[in-house]
Protein backbone atom coordinates (compact mmCIF):
# COMPACT_ATOMS: atom_id res chain seq x y z
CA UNK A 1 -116.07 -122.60 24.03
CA UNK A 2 -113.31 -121.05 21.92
CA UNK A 3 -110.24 -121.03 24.16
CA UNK A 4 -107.06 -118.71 23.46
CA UNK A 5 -103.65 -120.56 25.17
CA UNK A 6 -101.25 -117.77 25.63
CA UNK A 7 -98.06 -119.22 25.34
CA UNK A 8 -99.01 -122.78 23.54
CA UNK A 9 -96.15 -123.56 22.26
CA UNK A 10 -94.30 -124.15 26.17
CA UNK A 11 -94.09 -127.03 28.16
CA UNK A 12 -98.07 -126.42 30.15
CA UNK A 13 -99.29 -124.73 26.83
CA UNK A 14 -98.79 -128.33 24.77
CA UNK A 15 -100.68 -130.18 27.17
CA UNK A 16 -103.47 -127.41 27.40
CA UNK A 17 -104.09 -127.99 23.57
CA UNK A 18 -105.31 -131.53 24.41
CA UNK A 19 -106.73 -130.73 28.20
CA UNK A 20 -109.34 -128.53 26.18
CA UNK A 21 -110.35 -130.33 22.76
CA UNK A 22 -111.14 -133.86 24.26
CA UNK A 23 -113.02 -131.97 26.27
CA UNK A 24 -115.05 -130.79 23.03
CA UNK A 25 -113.77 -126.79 23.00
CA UNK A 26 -111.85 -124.63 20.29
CA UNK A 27 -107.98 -123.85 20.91
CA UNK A 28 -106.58 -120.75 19.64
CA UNK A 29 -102.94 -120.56 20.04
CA UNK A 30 -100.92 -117.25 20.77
CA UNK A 31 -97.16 -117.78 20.69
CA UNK A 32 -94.09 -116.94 18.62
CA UNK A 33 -93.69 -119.73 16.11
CA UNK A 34 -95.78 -122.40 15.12
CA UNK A 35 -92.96 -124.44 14.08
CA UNK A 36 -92.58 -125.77 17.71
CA UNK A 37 -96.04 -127.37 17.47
CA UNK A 38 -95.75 -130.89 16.42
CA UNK A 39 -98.29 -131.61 13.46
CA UNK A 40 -100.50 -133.67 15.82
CA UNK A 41 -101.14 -130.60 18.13
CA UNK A 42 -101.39 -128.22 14.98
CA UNK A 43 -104.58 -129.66 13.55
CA UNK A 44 -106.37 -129.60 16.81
CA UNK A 45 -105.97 -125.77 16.48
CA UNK A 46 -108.73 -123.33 15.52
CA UNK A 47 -106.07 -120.81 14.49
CA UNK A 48 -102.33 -120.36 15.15
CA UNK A 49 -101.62 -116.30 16.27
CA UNK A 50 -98.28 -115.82 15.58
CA UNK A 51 -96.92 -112.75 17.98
CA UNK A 52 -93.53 -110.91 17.15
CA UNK A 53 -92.85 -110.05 21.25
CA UNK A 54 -95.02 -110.47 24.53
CA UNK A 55 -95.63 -106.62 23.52
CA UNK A 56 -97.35 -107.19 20.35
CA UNK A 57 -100.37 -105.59 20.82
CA UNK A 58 -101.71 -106.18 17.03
CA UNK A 59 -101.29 -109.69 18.03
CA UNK A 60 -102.87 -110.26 21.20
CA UNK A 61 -105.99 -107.97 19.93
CA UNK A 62 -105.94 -110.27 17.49
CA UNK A 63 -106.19 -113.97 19.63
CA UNK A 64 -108.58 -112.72 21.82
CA UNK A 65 -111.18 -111.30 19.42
CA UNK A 66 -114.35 -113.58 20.01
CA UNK A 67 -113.08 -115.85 21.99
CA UNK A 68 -114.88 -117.13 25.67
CA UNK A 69 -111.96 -117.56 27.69
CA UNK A 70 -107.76 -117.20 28.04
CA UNK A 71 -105.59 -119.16 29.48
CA UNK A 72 -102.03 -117.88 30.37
CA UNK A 73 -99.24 -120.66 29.91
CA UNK A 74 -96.47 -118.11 29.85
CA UNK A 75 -93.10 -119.15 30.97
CA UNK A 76 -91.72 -117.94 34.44
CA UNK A 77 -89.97 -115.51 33.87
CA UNK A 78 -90.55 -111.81 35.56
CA UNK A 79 -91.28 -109.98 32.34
CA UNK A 80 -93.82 -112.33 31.13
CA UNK A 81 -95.17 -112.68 34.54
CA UNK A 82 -96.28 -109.12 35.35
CA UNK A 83 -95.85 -107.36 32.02
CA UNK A 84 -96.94 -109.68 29.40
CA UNK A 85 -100.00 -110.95 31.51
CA UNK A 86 -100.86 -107.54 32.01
CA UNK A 87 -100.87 -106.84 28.75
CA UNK A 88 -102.49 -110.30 27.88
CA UNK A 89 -105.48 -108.49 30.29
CA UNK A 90 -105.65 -105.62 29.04
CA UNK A 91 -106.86 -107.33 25.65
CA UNK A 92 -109.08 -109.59 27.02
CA UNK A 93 -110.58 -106.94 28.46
CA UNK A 94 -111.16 -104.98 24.85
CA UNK A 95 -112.46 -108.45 23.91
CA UNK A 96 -115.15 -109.06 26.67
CA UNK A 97 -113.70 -112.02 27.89
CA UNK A 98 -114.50 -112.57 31.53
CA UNK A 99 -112.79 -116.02 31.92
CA UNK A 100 -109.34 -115.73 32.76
CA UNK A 101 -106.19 -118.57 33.77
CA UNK A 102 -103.69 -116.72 35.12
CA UNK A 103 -100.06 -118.27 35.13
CA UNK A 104 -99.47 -119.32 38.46
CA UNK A 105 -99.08 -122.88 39.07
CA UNK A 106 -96.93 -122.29 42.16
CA UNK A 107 -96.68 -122.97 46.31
CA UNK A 108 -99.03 -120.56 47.57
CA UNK A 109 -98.25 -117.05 47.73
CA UNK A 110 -101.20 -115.58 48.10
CA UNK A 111 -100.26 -114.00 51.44
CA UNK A 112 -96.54 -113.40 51.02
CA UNK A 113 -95.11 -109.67 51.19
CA UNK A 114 -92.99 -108.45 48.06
CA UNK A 115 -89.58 -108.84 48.41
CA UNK A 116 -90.00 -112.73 50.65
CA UNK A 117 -89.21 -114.51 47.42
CA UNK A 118 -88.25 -112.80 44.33
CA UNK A 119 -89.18 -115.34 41.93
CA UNK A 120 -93.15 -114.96 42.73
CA UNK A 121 -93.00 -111.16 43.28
CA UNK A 122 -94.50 -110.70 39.67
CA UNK A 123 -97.23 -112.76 40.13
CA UNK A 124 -98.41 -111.08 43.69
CA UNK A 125 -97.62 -107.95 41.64
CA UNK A 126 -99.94 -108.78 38.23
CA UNK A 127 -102.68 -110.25 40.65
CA UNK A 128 -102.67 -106.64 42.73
CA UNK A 129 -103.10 -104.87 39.74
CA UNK A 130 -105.71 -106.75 38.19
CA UNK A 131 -107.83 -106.54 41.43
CA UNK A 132 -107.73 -102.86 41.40
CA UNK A 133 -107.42 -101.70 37.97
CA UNK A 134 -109.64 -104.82 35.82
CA UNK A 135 -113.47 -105.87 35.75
CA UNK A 136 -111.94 -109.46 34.62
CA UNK A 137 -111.40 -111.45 38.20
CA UNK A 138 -108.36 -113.93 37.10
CA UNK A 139 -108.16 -117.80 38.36
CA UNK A 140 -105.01 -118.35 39.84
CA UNK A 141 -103.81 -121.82 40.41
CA UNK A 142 -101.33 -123.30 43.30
CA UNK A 143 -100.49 -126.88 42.65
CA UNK A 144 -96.93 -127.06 44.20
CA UNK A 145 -93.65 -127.67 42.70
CA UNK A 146 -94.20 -129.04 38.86
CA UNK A 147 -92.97 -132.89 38.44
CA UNK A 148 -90.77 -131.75 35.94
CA UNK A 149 -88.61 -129.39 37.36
CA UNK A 150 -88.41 -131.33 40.27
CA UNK A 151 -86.80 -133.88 38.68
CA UNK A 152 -84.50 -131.68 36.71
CA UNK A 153 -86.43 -133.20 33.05
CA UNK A 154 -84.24 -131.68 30.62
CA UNK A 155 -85.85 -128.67 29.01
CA UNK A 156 -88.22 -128.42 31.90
CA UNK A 157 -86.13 -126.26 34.50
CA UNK A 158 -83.87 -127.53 36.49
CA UNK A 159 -83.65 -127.95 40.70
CA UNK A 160 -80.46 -130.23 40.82
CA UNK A 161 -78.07 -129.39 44.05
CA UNK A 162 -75.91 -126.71 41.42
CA UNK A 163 -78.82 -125.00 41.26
CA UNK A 164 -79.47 -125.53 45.03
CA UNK A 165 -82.24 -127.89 44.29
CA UNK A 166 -82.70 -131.59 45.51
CA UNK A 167 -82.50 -134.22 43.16
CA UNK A 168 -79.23 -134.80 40.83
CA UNK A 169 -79.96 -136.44 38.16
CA UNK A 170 -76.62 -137.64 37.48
CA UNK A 171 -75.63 -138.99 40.56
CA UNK A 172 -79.06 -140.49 41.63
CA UNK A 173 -78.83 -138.05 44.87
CA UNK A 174 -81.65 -136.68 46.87
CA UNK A 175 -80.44 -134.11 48.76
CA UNK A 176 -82.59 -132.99 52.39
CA UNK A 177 -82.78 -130.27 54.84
CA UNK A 178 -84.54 -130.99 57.74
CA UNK A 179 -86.14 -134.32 59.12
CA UNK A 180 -86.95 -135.75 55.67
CA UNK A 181 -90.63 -135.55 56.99
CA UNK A 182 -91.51 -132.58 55.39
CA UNK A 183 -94.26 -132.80 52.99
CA UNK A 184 -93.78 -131.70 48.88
CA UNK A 185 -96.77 -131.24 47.48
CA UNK A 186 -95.89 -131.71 43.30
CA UNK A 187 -98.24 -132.03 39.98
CA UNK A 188 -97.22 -133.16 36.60
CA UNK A 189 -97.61 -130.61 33.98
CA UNK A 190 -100.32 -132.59 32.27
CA UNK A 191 -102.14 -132.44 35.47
CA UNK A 192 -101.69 -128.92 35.47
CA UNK A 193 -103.16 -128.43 32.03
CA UNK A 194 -105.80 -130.45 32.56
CA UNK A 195 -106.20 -128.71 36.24
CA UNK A 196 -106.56 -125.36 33.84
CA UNK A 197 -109.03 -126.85 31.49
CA UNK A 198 -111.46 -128.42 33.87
CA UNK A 199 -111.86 -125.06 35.75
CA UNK A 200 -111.90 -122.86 32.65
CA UNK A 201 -115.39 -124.56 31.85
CA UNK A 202 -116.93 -124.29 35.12
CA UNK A 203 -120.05 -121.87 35.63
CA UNK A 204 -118.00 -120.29 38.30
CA UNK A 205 -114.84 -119.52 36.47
CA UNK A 206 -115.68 -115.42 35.92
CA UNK A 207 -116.08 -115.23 39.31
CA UNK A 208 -111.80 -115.58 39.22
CA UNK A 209 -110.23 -116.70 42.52
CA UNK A 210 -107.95 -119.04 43.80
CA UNK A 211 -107.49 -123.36 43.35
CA UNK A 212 -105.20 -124.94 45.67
CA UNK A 213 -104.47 -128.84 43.37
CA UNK A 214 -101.99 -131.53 42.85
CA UNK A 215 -100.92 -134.85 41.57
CA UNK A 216 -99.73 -135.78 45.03
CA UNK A 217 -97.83 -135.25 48.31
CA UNK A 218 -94.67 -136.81 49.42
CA UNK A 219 -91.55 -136.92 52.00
CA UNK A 220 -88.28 -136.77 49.62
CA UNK A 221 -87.27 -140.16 51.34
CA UNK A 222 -90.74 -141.20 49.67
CA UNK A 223 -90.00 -139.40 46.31
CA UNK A 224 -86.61 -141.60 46.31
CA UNK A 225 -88.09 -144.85 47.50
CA UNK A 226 -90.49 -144.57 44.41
CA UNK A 227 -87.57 -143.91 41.80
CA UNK A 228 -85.58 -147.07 42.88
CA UNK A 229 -88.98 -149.61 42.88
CA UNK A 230 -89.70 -148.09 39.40
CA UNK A 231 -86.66 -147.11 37.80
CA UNK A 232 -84.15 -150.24 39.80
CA UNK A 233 -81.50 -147.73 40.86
CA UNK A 234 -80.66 -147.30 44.31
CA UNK A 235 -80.90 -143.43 45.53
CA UNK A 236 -78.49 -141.97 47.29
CA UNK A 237 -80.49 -140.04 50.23
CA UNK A 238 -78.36 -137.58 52.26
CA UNK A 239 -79.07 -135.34 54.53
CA UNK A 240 -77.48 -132.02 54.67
CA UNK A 241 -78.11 -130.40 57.68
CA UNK A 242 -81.12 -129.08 59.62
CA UNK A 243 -83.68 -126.25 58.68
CA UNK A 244 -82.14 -123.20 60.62
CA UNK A 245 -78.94 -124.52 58.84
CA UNK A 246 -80.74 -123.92 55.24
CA UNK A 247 -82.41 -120.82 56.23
CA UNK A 248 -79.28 -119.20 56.92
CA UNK A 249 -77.43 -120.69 53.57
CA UNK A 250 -80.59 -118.77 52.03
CA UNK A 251 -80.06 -115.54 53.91
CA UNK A 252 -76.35 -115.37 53.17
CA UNK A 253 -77.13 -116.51 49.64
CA UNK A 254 -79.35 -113.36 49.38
CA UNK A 255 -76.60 -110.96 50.84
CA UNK A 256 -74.06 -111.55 48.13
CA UNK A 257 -76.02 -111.59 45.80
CA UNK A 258 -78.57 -108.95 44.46
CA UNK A 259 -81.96 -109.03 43.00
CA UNK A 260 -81.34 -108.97 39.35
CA UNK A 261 -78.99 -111.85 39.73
CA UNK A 262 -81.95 -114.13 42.26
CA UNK A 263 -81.37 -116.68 39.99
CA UNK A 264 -78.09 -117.47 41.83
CA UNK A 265 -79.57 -118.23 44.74
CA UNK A 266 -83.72 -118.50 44.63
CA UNK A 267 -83.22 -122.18 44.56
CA UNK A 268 -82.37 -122.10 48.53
CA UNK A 269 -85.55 -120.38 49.07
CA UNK A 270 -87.89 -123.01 47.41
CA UNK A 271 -86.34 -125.88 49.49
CA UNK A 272 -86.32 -123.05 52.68
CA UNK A 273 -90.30 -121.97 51.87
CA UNK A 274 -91.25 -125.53 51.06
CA UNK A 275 -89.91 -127.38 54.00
CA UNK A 276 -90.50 -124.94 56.88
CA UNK A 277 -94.07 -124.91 55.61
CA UNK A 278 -94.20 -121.09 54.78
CA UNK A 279 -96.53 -121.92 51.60
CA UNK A 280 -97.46 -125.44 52.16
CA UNK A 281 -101.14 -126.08 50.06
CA UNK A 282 -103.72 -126.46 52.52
CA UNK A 283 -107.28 -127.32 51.92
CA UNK A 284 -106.96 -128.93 48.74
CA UNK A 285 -109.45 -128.84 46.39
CA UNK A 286 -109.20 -132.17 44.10
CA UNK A 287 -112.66 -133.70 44.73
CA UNK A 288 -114.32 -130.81 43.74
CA UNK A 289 -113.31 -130.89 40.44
CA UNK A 290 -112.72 -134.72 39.82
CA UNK A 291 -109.83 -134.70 37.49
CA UNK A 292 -107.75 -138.33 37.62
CA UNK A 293 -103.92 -137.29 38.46
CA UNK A 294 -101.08 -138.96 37.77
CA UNK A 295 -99.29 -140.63 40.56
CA UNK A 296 -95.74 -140.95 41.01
CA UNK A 297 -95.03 -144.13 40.20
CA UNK A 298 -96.76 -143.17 36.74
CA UNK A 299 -95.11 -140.24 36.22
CA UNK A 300 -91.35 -142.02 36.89
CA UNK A 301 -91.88 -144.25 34.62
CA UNK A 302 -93.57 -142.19 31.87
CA UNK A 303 -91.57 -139.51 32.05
CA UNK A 304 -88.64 -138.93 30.27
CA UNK A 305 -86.31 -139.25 33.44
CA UNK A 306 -83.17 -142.13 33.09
């Protein structure tokens, strides 16, 4: 298959340009400027589509003409969430491509109202419109919290405590609401990629739908255990208080704040969502499509983490 990778020049993107060619396909890249491609990744490409602005509609005609299937690596952000995938549809519609990735690669919100947690309101949003206004049925998939960003990997997002996340990388803290029993259900973002290109080239894949995947599922206390075996430096672990104490730092996050300025305060809402189990995976689906994940121990020490 020729595959177009909408956004291949991003962290999920890079990895999707190997997922799919040693798996014998074509990769078309759509993005904004080659020049972020090392060489190696730029000679595995059938064609580079440069794009002036997720709006470019010259462009994205362009990437999808003739191709068998898009994948959506876009970053998460709203605009390129609900209006640049949308937009991303609309030409794979005028191409006749019925194989669509949508971005996604979250906790599952396939059942959550608008306005629970701002951060995945464009994506219930651009999967609502497709459904009742496009013929293409997208795949959408839910894989947890990426490695990545869990781990605050520079250039990868980061979920430290300032951002009301967990893990401080400086300090070598963990910090946990709740019992520390809670379950975090994470994926590398090669494992995501390759997640993406394994179900792109099933016979099923028009038929769109949801994937529930990851690289594995641990306690925080686990998650911390692992980083002093592999990296030899002892975790701090402490424990901050107890889930009806985090919901209502969330809450009263939320009330002084505002929705354009989320940001400020989404991060108590991931820990909140994740460890009260509002959007836990269930069912997974990893044997049925046989793809070898990385564990933690591999990602710790392969990663670019100190």
């Amino acid at each position: 298959m020729l595959v177009l990778v909408a956004g291949a020049t991003g962290n999920i993107g890079q990895h999707l340009i190997d997922s799919l060619t040693k798996r014998g396909h074509q990769v078309r890249a759509l993005a904004r400027n080659s020049s972020k491609l090392p060489a190696k990744r730029l000679e595995k490409l059938e064609a580079f589509i440069s794009s002036k602005s997720y709006y470019d509609i010259n462009a994205l005609d362009h990437a999808c003409t003739s191709v068998d299937a898009v994948i959506s690596a876009y970053a998460g952000i709203p605009e390129l969430q609900l209006e640049a995938q949308l937009l991303l549809l609309r030409a794979a519609e005028r191409a006749h491509v019925t194989r669509f990735i949508s971005a996604s690669w979250n906790y599952d919100w396939r059942d959550m109202p608008l306005g629970m947690q701002e951060s995945y309101d464009p994506y219930i949003s651009f999967r609502r419109h497709a459904d009742i206004s496009s013929n293409i049925r997208p795949i959408y998939i839910l894989s947890g919290v990426l490695a990545e960003v869990l781990f605050s990997v520079s250039g990868h997002g980061d979920f430290s405590p300032k951002n009301h996340g967990v893990w401080d990388p400086a300090s070598k803290t963990m910090e946990i609401f709740g019992t520390g029993q809670e379950q975090w259900h994470w994926t590398t973002e090669e494992d995501a990629a390759e997640f993406a290109a394994e179900i792109i080239q099933r016979e099923d894949a028009p038929q769109g739908g949801f994937w529930t995947l990851c690289s594995g599922v641990n306690t925080l206390p686990e998650i911390a255990r692992a980083y002093e075996r592999v990296k030899g430096t002892k975790v701090d672990i402490q424990y901050k208080g107890t889930v009806s104490d985090l919901r209502r730092k969330a809450l009263e996050a939320r009330e002084q704040g505002c929705p354009k300025k989320y940001w400020d305060y989404i991060g108590w809402f991931y820990q909140l969502y994740t460890v009260d189990g509002t959007w836990t995976l269930k069912n997974l689906q990893n044997d049925t499509i046989g793809v070898l994940t990385t564990s933690l121990e591999e990602f710790l020490r392969d990663s670019q983490l100190v």
